[in-house]
N, C-alpha and C. Protein backbone atom coordinates (compact mmCIF):
# COMPACT_ATOMS: atom_id res chain seq x y z
N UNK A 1 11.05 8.53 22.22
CA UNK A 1 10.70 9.91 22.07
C UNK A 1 9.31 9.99 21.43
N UNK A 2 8.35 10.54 22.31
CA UNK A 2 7.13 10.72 21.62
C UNK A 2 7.03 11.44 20.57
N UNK A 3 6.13 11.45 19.83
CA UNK A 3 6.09 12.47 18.55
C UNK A 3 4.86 13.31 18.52
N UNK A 4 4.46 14.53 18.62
CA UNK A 4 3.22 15.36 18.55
C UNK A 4 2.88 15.06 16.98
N UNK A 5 1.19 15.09 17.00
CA UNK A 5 0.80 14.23 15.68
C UNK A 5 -0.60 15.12 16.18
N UNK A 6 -1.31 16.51 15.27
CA UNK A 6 -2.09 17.34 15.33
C UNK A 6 -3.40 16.30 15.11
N UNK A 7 -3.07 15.56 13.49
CA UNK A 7 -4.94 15.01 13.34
C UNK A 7 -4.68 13.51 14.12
N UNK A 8 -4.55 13.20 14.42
CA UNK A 8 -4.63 12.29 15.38
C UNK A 8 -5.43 12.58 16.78
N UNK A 9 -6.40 11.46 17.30
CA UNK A 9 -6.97 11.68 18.72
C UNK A 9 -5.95 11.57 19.92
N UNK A 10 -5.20 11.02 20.05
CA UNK A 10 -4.05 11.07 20.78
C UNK A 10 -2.74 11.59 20.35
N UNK A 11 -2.88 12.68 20.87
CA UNK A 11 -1.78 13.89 19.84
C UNK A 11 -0.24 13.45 20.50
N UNK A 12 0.16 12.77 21.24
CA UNK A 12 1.56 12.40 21.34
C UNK A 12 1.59 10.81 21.32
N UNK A 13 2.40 10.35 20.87
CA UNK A 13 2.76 8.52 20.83
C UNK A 13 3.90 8.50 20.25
N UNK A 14 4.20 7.24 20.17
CA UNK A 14 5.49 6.90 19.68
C UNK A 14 5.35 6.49 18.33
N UNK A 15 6.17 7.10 17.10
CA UNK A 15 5.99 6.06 15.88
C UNK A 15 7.09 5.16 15.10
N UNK A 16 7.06 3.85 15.43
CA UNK A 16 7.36 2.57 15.15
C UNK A 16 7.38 1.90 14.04
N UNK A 17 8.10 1.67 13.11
CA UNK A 17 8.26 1.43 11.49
C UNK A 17 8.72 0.05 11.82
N UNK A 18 8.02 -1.12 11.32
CA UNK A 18 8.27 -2.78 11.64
C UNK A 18 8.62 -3.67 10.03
N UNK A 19 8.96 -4.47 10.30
CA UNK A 19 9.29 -5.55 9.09
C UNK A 19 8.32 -6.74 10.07
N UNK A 20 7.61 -6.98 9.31
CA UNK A 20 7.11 -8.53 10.20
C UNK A 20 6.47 -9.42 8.94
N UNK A 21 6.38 -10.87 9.39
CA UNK A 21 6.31 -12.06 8.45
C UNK A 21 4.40 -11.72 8.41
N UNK A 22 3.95 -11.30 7.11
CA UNK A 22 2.16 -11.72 7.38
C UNK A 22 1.63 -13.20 7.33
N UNK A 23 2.19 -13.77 7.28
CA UNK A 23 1.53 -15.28 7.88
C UNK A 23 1.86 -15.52 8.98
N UNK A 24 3.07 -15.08 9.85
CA UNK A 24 3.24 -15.39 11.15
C UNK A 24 3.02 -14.59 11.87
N UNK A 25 3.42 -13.54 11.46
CA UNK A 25 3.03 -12.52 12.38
C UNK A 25 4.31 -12.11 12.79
N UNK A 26 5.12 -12.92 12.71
CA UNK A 26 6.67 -12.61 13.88
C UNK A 26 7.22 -11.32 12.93
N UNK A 27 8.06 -10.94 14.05
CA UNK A 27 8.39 -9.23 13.93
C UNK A 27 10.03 -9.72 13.98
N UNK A 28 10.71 -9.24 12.57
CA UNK A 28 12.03 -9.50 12.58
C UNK A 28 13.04 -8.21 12.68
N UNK A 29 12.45 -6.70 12.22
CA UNK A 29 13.05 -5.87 12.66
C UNK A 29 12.09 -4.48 13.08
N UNK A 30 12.69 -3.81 13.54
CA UNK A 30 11.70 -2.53 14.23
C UNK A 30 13.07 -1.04 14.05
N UNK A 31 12.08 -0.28 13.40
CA UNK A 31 13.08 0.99 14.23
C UNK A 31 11.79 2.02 14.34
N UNK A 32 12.46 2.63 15.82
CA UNK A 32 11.58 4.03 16.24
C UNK A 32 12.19 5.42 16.03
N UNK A 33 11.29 5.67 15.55
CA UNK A 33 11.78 6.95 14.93
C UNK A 33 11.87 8.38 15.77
N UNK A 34 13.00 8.95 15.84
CA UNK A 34 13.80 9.51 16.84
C UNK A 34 13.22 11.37 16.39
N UNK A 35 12.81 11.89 15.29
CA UNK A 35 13.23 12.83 15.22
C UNK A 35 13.76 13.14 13.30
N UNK A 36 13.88 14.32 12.74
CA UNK A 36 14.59 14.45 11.84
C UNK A 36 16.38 14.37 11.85
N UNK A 37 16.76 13.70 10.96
CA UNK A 37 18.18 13.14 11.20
C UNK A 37 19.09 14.09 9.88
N UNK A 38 20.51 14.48 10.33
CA UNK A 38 20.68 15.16 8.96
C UNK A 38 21.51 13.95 8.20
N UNK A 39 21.01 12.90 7.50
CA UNK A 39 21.61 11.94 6.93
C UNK A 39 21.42 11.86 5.17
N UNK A 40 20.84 12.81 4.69
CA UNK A 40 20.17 12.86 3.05
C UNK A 40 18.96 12.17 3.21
N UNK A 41 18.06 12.47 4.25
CA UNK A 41 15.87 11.94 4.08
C UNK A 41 15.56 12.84 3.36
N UNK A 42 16.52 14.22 3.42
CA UNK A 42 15.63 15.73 2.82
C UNK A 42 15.31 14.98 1.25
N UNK A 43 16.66 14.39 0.87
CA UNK A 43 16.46 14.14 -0.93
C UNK A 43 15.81 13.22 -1.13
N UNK A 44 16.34 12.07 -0.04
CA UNK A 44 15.62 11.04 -0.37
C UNK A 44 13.74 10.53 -0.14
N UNK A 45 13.43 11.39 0.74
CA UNK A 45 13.01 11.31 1.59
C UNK A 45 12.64 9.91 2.75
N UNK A 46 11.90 10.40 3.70
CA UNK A 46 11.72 9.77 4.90
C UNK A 46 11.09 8.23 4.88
N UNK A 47 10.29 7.93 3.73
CA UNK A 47 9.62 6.71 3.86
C UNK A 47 11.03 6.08 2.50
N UNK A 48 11.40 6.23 2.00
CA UNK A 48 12.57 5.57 1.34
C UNK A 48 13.68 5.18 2.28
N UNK A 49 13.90 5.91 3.08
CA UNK A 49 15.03 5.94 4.40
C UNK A 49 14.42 5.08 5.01
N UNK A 50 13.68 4.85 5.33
CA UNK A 50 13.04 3.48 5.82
C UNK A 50 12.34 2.44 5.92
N UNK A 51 11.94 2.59 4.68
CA UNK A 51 12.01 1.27 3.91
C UNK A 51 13.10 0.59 3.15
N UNK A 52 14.44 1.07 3.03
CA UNK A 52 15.64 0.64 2.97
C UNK A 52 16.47 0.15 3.75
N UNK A 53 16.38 1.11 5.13
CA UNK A 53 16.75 0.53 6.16
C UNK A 53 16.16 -0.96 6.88
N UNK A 54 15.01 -1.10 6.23
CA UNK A 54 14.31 -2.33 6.90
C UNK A 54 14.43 -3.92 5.72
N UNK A 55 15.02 -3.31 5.00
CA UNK A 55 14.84 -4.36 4.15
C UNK A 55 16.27 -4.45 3.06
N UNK A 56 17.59 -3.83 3.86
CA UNK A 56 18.77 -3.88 3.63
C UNK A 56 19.36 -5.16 3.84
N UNK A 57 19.02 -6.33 4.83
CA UNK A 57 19.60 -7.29 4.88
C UNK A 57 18.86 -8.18 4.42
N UNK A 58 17.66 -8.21 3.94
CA UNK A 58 17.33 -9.08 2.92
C UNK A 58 17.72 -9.23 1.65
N UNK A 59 18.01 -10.74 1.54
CA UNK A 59 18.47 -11.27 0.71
C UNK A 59 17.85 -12.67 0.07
N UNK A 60 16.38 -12.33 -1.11
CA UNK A 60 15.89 -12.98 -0.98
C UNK A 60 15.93 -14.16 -2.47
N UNK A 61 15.78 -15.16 -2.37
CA UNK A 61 16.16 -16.20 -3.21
C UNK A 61 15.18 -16.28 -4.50
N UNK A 62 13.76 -16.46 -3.98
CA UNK A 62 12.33 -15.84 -4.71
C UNK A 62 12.25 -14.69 -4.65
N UNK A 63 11.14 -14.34 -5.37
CA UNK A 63 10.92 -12.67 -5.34
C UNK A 63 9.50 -12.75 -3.82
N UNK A 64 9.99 -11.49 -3.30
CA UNK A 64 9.77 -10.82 -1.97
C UNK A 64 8.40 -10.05 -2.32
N UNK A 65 7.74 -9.92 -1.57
CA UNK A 65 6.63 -9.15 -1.37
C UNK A 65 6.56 -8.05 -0.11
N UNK A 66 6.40 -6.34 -0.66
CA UNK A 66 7.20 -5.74 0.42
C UNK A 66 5.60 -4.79 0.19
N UNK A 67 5.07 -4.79 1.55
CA UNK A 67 3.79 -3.76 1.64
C UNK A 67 3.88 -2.69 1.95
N UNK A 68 3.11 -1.72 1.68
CA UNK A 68 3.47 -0.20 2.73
C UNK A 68 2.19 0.53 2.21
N UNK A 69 2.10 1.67 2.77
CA UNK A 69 1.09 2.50 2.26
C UNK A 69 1.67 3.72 1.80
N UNK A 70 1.08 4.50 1.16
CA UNK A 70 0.99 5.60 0.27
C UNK A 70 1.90 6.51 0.83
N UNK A 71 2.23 6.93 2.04
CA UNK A 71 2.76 7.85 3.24
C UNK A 71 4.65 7.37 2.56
N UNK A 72 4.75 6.13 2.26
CA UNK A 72 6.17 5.61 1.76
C UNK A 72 6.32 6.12 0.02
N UNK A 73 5.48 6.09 -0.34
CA UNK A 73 5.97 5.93 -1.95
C UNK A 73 6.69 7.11 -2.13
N UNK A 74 7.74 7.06 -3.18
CA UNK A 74 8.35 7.73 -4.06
C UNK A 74 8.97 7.24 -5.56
N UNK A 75 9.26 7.97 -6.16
CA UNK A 75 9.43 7.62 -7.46
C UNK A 75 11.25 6.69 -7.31
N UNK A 76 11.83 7.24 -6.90
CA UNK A 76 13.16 7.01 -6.43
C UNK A 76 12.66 5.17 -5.66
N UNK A 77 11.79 5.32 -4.61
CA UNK A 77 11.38 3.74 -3.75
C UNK A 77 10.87 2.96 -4.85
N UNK A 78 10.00 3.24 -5.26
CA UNK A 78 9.49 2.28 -6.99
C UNK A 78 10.17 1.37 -7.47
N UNK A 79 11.37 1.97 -7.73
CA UNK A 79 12.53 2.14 -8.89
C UNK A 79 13.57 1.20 -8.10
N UNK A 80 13.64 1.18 -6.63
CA UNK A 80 14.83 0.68 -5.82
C UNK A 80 14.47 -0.98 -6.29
N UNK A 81 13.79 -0.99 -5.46
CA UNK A 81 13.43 -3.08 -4.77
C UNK A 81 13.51 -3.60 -6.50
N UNK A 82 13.39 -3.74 -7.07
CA UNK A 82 13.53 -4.34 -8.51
C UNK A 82 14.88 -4.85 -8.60
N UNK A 83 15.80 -4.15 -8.24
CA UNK A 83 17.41 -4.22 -8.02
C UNK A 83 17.66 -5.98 -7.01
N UNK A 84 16.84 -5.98 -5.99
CA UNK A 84 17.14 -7.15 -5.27
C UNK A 84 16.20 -8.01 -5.17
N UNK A 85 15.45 -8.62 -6.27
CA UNK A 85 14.46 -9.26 -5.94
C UNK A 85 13.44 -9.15 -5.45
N UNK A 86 12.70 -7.96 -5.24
CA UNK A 86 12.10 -7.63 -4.34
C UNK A 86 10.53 -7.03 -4.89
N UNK A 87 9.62 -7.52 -4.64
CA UNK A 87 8.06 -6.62 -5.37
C UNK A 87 7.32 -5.60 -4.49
N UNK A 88 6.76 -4.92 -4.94
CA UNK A 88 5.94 -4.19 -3.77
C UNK A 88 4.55 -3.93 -4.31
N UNK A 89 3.93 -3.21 -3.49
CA UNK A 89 2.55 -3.33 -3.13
C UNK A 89 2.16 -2.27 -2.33
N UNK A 90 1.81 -0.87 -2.49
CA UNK A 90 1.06 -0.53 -1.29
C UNK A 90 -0.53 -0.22 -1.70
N UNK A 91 -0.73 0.34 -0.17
CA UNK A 91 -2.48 0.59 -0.30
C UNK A 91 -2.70 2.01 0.09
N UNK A 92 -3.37 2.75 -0.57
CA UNK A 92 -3.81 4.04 -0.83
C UNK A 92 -4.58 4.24 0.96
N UNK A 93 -5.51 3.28 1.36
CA UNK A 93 -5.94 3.93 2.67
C UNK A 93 -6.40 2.74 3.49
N UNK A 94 -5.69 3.17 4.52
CA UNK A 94 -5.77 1.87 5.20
C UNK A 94 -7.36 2.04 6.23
């Protein structure tokens, strides 16, 4: 399902939320995003909903390094990954 996206030069595309290895490159999970869902994104919101969803079956032995940009943060996402080993990192502008 395409998504209409106003400041963008190509105002319809698809948008694609990935987990992939940065030294390899390999892509271990993907979800495309369908639409607003009534599942609790309103509270949680939308970049917590999926960045949870992508990083629910990790289970990591060392501590994890999890990237994202600014569009994900919340105070609630911060607060999560600490729970499983997990560090993060995002970047203000890509």
């Amino acid at each position: 399902m395409k998504q209409y996206m106003l400041e963008k030069p190509i105002k319809r595309e698809y948008k694609i939320w990935a987990r992939s290895d940065a030294s390899s490159g390999y892509l271990y999970q993907f979800e495309v995003y369908t639409g607003q869902k009534d599942d609790g994104a309103i509270l949680e919101g939308l970049g917590y909903r999926f960045i949870t969803n992508l990083t629910i079956d990790l289970n990591p032995t060392s501590p994890l390094l999890v990237v994202f940009d600014n569009l994900f943060t919340s105070v609630l996402l911060m607060e999560t990954p600490f729970s499983k080993n997990i560090r993060h990192w995002y970047h203000q502008n890509w």
